[in-house]
Protein backbone atom coordinates (compact mmCIF):
# COMPACT_ATOMS: atom_id res chain seq x y z
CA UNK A 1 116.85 7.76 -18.04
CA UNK A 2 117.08 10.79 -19.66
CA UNK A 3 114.68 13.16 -22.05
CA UNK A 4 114.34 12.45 -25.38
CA UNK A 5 115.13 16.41 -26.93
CA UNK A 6 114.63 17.39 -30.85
CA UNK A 7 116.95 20.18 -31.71
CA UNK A 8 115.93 21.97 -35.15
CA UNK A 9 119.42 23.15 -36.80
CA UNK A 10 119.02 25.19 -39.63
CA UNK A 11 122.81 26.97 -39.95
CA UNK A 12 121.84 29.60 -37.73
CA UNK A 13 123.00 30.94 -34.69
CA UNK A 14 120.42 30.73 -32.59
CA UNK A 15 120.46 26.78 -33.48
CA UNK A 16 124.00 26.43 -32.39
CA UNK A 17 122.80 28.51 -29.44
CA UNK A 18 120.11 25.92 -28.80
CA UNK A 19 122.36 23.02 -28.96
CA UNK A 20 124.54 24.29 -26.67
CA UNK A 21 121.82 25.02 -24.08
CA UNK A 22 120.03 21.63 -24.48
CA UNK A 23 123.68 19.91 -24.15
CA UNK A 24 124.28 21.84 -21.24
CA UNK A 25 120.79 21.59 -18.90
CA UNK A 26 119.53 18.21 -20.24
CA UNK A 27 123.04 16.08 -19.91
CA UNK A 28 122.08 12.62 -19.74
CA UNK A 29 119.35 13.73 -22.66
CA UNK A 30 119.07 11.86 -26.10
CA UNK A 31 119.30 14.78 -28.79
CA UNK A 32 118.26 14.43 -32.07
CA UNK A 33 118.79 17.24 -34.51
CA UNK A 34 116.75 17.68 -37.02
CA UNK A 35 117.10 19.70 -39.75
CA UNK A 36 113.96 20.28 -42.56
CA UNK A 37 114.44 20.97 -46.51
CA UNK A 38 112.23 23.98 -46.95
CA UNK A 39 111.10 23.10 -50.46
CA UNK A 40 110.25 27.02 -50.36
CA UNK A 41 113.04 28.29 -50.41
CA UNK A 42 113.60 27.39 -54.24
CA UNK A 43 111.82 31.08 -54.81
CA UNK A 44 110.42 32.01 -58.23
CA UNK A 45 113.32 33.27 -59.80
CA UNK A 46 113.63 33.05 -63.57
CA UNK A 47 116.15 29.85 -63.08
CA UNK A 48 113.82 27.86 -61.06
CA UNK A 49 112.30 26.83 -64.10
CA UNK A 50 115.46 26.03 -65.99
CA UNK A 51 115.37 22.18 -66.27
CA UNK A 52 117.52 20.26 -63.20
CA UNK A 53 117.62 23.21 -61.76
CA UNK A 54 115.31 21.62 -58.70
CA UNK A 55 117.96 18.42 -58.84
CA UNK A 56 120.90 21.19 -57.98
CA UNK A 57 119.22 23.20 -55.74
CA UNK A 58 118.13 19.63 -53.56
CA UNK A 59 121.92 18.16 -53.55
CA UNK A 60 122.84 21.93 -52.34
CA UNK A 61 120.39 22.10 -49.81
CA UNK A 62 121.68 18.07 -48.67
CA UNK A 63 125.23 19.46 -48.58
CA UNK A 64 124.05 21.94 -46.48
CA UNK A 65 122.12 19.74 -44.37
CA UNK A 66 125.83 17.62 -44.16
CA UNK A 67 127.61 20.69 -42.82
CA UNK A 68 125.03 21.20 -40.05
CA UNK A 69 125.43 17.81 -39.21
CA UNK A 70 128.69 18.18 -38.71
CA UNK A 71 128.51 21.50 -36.97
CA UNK A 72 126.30 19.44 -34.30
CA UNK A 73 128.70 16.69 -33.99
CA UNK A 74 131.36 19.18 -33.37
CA UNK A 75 129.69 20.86 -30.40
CA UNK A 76 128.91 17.82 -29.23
CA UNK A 77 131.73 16.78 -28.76
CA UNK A 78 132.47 19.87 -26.93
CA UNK A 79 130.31 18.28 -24.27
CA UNK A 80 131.51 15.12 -24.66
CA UNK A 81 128.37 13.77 -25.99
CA UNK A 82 127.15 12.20 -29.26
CA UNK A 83 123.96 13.48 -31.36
CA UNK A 84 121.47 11.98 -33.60
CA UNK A 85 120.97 13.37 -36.84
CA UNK A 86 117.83 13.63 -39.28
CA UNK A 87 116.32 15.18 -42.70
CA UNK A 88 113.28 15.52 -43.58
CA UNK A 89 111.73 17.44 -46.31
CA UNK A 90 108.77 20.03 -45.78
CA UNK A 91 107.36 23.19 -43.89
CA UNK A 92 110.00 23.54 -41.24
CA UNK A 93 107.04 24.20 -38.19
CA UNK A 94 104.75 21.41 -39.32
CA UNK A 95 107.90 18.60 -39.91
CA UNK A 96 109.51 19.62 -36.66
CA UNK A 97 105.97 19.44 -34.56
CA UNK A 98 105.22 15.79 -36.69
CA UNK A 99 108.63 14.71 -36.52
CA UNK A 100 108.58 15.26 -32.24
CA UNK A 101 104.94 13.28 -31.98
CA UNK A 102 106.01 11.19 -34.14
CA UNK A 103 109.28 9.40 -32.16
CA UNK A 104 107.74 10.33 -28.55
CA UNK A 105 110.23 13.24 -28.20
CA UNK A 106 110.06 14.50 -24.44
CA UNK A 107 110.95 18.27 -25.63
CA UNK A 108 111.48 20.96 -28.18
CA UNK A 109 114.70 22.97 -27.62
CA UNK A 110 114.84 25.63 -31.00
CA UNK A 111 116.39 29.50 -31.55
CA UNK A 112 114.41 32.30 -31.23
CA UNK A 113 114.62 32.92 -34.91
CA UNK A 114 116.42 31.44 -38.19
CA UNK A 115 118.75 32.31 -40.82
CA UNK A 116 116.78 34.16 -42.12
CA UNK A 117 115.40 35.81 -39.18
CA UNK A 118 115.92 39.50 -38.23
CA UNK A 119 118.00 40.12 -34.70
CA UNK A 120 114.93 42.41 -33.15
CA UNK A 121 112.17 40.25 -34.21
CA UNK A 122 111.59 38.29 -30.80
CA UNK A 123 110.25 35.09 -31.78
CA UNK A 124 110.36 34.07 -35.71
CA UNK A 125 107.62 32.24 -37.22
CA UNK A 126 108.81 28.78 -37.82
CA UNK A 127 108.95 29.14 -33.52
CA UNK A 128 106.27 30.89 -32.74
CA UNK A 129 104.48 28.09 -34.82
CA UNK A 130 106.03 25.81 -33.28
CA UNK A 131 105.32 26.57 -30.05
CA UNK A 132 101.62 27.30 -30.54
CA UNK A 133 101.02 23.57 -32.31
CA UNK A 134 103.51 21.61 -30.07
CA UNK A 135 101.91 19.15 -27.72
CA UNK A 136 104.89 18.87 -25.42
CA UNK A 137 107.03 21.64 -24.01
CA UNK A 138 109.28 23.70 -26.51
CA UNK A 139 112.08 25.79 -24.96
CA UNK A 140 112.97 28.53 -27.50
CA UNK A 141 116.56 29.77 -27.14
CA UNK A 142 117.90 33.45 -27.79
């Protein structure tokens, strides 16, 4: 029997980098990608306050969650292989550590960095969080 590996997906490229890797050393794994709503990144912009402007901006961030998805299934396939897919809202670091103690995951396999992370930053803080707070092993990806 395999390990039971949590891939966080967040549209980057380090993710897809990370689900490659963990489809390629772990191949009789169970992956589950997981992908956490940030309600932060709403920012304080003048039309976050505009009524149902939260409703929009939470059915964007689900379609976007859907593409992933589908992104992951895709490279899956590449591999032959099938994925598991979840959502979950919250701090990305604290839902992805909860989410892995939570459904005795075996390992962490995340990118160095996010979307939103910067190509010379070494380790971004949603891993470096990760990492320090994880109780099993994380494997971050460049």
């Amino acid at each position: 029997m395999g390990k039971r590996l949590l891939i966080p997906m967040d549209g980057s490229e380090q993710a897809v980098h990370a689900l490659q890797f963990g489809l390629k050393e772990f191949p009789s794994s169970d992956i589950t990608i997981l992908h956490v709503i940030n309600p932060m990144d709403t920012g304080f912009s003048p039309q976050a306050s505009l009524p149902g402007y939260a409703e929009e901006w939470y059915k964007n961030a689900e379609e976007n969650a859907a593409e992933i998805f589908t992104e992951a299934d895709d490279i899956a396939g590449e591999f032959d292989r099938g994925v598991d897919t979840e959502q979950v809202v919250g701090r990305p670091a604290r839902e992805i550590v909860t989410y892995a103690k939570d459904n005795d995951v075996d390992q962490i396999v995340m990118g160095s960095h996010g979307r939103t992370g910067v190509s010379r930053i070494l380790l971004g803080s949603v891993a470096k969080n990760v990492v320090k707070r994880s109780p099993i092993p994380v494997t971050v990806v460049r």
